[in-house]
N, C-alpha and C. Protein backbone atom coordinates (compact mmCIF):
# COMPACT_ATOMS: atom_id res chain seq x y z
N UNK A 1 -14.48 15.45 -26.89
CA UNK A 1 -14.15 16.83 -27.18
C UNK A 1 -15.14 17.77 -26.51
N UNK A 2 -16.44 17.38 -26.43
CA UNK A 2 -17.47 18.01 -25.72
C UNK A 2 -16.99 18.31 -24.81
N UNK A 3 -17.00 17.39 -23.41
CA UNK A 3 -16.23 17.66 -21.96
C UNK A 3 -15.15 18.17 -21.87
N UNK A 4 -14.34 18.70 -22.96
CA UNK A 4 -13.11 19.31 -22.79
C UNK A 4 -13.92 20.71 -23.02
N UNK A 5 -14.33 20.85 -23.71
CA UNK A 5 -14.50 22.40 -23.94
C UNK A 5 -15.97 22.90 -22.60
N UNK A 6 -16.42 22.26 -22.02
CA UNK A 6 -17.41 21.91 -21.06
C UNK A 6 -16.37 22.46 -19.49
N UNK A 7 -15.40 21.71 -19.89
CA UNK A 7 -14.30 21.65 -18.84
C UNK A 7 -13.47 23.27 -19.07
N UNK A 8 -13.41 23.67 -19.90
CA UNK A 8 -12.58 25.23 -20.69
C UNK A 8 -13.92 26.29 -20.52
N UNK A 9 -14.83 25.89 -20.11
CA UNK A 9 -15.62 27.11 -20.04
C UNK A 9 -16.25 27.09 -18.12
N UNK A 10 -15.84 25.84 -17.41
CA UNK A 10 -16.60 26.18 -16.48
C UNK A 10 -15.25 26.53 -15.70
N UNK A 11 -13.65 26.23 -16.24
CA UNK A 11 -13.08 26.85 -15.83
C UNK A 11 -13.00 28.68 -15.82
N UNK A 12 -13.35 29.26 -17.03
CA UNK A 12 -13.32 30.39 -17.21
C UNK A 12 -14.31 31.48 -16.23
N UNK A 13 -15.42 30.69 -16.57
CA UNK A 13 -16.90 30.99 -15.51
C UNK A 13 -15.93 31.01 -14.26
N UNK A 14 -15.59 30.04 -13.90
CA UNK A 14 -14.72 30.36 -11.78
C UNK A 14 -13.99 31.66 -12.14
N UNK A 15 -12.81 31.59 -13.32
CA UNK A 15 -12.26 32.46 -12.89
C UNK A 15 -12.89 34.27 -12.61
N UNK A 16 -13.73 34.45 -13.80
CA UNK A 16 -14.69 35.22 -13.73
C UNK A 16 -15.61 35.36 -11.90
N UNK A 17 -15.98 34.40 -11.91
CA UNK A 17 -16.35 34.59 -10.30
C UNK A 17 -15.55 34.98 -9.42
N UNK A 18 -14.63 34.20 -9.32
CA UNK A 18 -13.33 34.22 -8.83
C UNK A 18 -13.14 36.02 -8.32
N UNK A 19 -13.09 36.99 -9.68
CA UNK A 19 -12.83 38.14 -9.75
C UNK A 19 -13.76 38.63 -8.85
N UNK A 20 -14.93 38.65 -9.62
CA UNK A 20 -15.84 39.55 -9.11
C UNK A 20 -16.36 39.48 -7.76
N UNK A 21 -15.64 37.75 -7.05
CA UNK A 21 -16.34 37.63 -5.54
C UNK A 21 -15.17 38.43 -4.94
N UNK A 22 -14.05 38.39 -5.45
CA UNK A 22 -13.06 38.97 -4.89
C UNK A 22 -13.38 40.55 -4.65
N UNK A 23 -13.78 40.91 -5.89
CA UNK A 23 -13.27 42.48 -5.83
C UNK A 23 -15.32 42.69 -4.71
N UNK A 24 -16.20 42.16 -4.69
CA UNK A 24 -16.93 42.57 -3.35
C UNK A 24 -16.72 41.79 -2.18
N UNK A 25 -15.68 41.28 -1.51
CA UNK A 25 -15.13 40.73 -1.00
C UNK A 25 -14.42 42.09 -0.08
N UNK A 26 -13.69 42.32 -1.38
CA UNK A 26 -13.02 43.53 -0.52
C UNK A 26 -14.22 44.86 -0.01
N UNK A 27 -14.52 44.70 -0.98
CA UNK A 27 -15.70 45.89 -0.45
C UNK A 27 -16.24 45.65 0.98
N UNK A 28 -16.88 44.17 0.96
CA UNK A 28 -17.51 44.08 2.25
C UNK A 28 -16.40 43.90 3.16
N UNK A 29 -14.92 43.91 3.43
CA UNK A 29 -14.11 44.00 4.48
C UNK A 29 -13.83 45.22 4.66
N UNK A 30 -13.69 46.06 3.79
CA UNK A 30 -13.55 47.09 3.53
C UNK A 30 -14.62 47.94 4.49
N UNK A 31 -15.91 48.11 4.64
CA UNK A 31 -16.30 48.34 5.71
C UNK A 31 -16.64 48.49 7.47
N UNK A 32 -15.66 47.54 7.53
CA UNK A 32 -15.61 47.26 8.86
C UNK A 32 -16.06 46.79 10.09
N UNK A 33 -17.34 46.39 9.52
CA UNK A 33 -18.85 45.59 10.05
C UNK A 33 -18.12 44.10 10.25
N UNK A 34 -18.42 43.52 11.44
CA UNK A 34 -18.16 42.46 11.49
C UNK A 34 -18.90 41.49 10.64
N UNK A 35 -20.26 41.64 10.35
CA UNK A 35 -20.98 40.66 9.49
C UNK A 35 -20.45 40.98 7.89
N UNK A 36 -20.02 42.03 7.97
CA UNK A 36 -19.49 42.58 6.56
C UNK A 36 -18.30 41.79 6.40
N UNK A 37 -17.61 41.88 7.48
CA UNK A 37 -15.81 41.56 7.41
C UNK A 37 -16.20 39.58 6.94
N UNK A 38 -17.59 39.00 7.64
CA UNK A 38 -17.36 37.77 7.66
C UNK A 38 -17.79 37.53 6.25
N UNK A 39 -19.15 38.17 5.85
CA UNK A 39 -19.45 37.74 4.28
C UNK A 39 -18.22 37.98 3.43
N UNK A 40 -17.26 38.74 3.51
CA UNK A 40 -16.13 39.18 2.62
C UNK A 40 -15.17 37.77 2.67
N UNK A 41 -14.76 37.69 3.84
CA UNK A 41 -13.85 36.27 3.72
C UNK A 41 -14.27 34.91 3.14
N UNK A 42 -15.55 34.72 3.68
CA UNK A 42 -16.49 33.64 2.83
C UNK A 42 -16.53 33.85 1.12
N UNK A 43 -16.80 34.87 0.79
CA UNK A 43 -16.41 35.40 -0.85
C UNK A 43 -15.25 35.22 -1.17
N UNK A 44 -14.28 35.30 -0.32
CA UNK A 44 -13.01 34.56 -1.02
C UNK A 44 -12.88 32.94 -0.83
N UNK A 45 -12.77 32.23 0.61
CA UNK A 45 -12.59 31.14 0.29
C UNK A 45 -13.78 30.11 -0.36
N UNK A 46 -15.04 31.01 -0.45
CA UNK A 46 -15.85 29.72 -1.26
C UNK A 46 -15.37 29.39 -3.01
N UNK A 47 -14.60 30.60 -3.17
CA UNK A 47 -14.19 30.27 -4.19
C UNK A 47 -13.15 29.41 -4.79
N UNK A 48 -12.37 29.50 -3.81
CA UNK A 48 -11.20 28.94 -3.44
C UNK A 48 -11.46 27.12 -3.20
N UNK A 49 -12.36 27.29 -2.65
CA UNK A 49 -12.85 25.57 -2.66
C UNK A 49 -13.59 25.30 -3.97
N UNK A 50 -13.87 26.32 -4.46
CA UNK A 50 -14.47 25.53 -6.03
C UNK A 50 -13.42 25.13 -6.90
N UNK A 51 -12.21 25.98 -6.82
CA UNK A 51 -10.74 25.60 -7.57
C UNK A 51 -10.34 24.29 -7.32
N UNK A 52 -10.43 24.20 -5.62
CA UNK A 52 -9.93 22.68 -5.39
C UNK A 52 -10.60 21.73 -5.89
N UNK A 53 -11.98 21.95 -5.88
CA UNK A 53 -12.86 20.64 -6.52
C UNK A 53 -12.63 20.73 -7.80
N UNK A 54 -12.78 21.45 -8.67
CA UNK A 54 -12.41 21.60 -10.01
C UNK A 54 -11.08 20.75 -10.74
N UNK A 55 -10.19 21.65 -9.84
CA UNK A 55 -9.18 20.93 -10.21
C UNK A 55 -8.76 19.26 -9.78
N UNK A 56 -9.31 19.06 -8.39
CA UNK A 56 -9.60 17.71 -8.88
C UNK A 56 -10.35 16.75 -9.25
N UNK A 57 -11.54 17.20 -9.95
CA UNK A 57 -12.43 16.85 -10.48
C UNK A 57 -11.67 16.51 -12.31
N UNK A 58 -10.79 17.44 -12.60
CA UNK A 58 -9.81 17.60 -13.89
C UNK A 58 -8.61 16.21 -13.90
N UNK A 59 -8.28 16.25 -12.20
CA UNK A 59 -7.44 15.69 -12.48
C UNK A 59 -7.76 14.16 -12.62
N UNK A 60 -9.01 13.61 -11.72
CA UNK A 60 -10.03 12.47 -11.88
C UNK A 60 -9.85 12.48 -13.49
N UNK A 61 -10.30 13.13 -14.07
CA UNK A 61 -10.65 12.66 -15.60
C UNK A 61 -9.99 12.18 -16.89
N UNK A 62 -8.67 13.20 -16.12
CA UNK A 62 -7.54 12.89 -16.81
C UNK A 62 -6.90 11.49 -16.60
N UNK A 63 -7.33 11.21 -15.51
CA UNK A 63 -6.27 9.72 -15.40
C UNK A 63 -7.05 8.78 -15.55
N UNK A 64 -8.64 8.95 -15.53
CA UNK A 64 -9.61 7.93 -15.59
C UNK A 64 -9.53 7.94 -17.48
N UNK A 65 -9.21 9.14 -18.12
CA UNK A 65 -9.22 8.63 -19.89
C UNK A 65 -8.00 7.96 -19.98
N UNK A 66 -6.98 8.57 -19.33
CA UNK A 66 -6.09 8.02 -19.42
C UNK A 66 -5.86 6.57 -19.36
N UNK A 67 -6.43 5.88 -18.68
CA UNK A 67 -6.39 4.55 -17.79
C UNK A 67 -7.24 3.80 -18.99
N UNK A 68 -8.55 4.33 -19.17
CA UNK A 68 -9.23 3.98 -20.18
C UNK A 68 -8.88 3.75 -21.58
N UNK A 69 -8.14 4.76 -22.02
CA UNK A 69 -7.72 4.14 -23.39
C UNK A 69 -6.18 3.14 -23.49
N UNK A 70 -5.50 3.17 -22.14
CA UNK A 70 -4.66 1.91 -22.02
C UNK A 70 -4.98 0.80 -22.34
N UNK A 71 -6.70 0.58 -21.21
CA UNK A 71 -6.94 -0.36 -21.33
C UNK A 71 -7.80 -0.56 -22.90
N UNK A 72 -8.33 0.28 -22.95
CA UNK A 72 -8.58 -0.53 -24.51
C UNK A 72 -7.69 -1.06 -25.67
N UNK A 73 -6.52 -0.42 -25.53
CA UNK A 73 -5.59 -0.06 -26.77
C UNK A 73 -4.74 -2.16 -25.94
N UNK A 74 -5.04 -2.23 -25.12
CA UNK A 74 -4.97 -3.63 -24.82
C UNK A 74 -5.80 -4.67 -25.16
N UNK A 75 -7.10 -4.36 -25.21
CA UNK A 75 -8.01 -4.65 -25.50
C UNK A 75 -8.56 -5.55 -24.37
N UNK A 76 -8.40 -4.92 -23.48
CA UNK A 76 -9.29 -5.20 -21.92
C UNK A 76 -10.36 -4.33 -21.05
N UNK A 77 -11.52 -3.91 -22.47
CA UNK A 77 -12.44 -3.68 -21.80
C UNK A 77 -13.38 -4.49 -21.92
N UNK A 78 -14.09 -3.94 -20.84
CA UNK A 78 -15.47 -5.83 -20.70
C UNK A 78 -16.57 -5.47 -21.85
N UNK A 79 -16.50 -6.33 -22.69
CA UNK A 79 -18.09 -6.67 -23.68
C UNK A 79 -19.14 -6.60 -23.24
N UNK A 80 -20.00 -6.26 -24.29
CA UNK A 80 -21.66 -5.88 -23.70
C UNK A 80 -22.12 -7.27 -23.91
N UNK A 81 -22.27 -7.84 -22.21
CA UNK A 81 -22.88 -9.43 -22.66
C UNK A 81 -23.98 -9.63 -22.60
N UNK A 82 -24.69 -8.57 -22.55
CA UNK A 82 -26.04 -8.57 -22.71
C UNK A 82 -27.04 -7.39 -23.76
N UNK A 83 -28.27 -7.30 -23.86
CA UNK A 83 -29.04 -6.53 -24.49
C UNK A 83 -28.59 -4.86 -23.35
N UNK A 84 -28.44 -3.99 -24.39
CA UNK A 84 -28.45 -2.67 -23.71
C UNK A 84 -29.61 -1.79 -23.71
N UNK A 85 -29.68 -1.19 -23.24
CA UNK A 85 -31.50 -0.25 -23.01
C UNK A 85 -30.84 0.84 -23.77
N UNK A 86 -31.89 1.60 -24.35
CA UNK A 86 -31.84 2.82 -25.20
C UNK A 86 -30.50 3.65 -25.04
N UNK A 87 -30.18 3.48 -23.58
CA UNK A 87 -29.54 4.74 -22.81
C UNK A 87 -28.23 3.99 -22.88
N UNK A 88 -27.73 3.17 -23.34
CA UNK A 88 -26.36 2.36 -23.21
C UNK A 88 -26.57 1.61 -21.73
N UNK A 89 -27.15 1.31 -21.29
CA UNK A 89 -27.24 1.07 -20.03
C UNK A 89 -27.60 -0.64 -19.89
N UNK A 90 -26.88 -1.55 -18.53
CA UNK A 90 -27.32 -3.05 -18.80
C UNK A 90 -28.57 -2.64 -17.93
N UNK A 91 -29.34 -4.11 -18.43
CA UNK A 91 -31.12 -4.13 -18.00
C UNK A 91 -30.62 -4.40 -16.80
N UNK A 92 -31.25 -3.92 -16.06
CA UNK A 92 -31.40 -4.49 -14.37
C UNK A 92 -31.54 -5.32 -14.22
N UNK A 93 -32.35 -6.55 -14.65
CA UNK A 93 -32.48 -7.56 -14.54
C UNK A 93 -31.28 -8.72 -14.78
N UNK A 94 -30.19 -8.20 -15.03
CA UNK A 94 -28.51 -8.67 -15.86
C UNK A 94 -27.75 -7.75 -14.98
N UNK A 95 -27.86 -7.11 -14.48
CA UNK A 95 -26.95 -6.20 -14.03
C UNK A 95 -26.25 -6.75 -12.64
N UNK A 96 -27.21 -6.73 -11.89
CA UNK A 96 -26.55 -7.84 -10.20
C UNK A 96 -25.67 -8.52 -10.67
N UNK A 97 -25.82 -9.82 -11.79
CA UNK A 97 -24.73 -10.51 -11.64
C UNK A 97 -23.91 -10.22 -12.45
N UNK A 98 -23.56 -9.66 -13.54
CA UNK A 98 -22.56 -9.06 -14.37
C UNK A 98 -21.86 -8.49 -13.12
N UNK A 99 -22.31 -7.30 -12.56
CA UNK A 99 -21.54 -6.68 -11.19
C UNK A 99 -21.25 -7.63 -10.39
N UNK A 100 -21.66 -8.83 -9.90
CA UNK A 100 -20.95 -9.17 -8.66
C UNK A 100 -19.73 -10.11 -9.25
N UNK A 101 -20.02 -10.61 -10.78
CA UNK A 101 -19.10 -11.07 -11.11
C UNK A 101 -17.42 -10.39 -11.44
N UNK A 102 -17.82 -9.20 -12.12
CA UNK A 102 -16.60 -8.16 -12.20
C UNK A 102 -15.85 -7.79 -10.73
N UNK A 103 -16.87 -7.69 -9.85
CA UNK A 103 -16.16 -7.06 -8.64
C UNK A 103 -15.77 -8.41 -8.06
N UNK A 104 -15.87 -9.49 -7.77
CA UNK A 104 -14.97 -10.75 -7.43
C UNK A 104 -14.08 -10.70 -8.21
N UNK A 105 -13.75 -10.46 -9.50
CA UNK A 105 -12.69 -10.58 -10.38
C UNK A 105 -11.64 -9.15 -9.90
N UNK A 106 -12.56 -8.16 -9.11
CA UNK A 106 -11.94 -6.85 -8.64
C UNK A 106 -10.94 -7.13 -7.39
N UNK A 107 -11.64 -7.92 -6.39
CA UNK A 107 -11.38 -8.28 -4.89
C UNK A 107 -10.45 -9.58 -5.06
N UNK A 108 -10.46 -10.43 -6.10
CA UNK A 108 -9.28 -11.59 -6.18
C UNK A 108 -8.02 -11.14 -6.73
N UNK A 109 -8.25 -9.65 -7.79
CA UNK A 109 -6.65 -9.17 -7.79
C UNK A 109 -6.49 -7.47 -7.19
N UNK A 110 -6.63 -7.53 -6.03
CA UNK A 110 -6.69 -6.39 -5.47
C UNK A 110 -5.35 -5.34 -5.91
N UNK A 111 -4.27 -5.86 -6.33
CA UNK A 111 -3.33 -4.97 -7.17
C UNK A 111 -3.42 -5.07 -8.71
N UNK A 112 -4.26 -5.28 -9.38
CA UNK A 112 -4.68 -5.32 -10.40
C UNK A 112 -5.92 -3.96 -10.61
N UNK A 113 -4.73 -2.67 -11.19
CA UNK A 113 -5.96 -1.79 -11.80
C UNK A 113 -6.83 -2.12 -12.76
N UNK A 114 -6.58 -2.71 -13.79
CA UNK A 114 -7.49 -3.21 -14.35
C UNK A 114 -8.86 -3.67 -14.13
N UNK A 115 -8.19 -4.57 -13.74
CA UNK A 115 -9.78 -5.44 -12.41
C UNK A 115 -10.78 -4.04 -12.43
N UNK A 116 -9.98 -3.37 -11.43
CA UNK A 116 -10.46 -1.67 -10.88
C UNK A 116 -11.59 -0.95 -11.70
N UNK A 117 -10.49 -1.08 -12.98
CA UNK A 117 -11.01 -0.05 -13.83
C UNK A 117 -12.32 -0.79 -14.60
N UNK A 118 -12.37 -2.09 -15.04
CA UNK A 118 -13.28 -2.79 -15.83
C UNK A 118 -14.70 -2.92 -14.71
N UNK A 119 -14.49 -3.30 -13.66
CA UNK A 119 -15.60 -2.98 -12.53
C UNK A 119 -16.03 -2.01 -12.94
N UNK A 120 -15.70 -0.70 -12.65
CA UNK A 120 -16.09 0.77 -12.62
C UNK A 120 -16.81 0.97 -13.64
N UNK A 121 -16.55 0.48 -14.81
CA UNK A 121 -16.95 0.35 -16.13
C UNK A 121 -18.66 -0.08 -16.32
N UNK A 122 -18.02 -1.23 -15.69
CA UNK A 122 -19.54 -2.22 -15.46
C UNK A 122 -20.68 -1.11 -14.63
N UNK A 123 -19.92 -0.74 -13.24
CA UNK A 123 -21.21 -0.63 -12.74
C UNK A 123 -21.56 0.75 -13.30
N UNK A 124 -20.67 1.82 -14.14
CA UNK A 124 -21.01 2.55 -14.77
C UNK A 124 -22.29 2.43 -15.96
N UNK A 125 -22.23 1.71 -16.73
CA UNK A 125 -23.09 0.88 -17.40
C UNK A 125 -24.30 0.44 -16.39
N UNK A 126 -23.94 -0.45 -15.33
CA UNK A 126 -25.72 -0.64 -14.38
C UNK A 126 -25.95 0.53 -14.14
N UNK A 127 -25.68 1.94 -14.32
CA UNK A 127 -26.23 2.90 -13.62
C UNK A 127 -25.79 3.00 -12.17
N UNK A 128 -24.73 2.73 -11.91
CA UNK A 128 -23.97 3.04 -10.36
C UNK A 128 -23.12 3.74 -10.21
N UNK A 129 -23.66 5.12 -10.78
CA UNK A 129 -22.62 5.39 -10.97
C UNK A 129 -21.65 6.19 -9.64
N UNK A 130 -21.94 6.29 -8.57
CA UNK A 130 -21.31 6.59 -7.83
C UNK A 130 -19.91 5.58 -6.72
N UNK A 131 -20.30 4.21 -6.99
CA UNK A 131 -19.86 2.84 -7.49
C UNK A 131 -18.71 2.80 -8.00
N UNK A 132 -18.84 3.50 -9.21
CA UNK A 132 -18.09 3.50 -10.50
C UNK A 132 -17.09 4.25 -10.59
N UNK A 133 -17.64 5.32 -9.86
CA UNK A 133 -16.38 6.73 -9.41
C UNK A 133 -15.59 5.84 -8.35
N UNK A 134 -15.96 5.62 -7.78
CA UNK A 134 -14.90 4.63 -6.81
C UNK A 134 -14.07 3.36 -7.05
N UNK A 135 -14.35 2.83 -7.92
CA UNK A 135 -14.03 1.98 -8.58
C UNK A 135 -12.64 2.25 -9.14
N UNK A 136 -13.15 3.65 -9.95
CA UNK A 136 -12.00 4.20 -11.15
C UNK A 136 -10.92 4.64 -9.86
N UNK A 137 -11.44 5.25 -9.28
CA UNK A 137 -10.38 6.01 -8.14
C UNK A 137 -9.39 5.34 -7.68
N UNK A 138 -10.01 3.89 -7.12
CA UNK A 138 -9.12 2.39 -6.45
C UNK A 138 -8.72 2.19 -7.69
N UNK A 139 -8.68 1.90 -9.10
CA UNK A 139 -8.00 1.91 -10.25
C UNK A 139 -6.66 2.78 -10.18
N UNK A 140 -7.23 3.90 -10.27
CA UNK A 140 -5.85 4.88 -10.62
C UNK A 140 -5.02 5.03 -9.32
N UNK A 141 -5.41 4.78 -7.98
CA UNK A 141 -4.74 4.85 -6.90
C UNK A 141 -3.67 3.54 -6.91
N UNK A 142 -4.45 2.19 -7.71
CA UNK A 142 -3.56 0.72 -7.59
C UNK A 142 -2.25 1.01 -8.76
N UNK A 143 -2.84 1.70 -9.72
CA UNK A 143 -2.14 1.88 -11.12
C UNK A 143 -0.74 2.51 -10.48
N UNK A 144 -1.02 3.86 -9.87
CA UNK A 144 0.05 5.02 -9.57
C UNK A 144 0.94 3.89 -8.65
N UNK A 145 0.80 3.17 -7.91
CA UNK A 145 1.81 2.29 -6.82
C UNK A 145 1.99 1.60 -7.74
N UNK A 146 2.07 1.00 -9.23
CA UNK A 146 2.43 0.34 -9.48
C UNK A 146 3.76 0.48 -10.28
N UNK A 147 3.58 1.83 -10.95
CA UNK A 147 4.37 2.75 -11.47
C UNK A 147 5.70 2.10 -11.69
């Protein structure tokens, strides 16, 4: 519920920017200065690229909970097979092979989101998490063709 309302306010914040880059946007085209005319257009589309990331940054999340509580409500998420550190996190010292084992189980059913998604999981947990974003992504990309 946190990240939803996290997600409802940094949307509001853009749109708010949104406005106000707009309305000096116009101002600085509005002058007629070429360095003026260029900061003005930049005030519109930088904003414009924050929408796109946003929104798919929204739409990532949505299909990664989505995906996530499938798989639990199956009851195919991977167990903590080891001791966790303060932070929910596996010890490093467990972590290499927990990961290389999930991701062989990833790469032997390459149309298997699951696989996908329980990897992502894992290396989310080792702290990979950039890994993990990719993981989920090849998840929801295998899931949607499977449709």
């Amino acid at each position: 519920m946190t990240a939803r309302i996290g997600i409802v306010l940094m949307g509001v914040c853009l749109i708010l920017y949104f406005i106000v880059a707009g309305q000096q946007a116009f101002l600085f085209m509005g002058t007629g200065e070429p360095i003026a005319i260029a900061m003005g257009v930049a005030a519109i589309v930088l904003p414009l690229i924050g929408v796109w990331a946003l929104i798919r940054e929204i739409q990532f999340g949505v299909s990664a909970d989505r995906l996530g509580r499938r798989l639990d409500a199956e009851g195919g998420m991977p167990e903590a097979e080891t001791e966790l550190t303060a932070r929910g996190k596996i010890a490093e010292a467990d972590a290499e092979g927990i990961v290389t084992r999930y991701r062989a189980a990833a790469e032997s059913a390459p149309e298997e989101w699951r696989a996908h998604y329980r990897l992502g999981v894992v290396q989310d947990a080792a702290g990979r998490r950039k890994d993990a974003r990719a993981s989920i992504r090849e998840a929801i990309r295998v899931e949607k063709q499977t449709r």
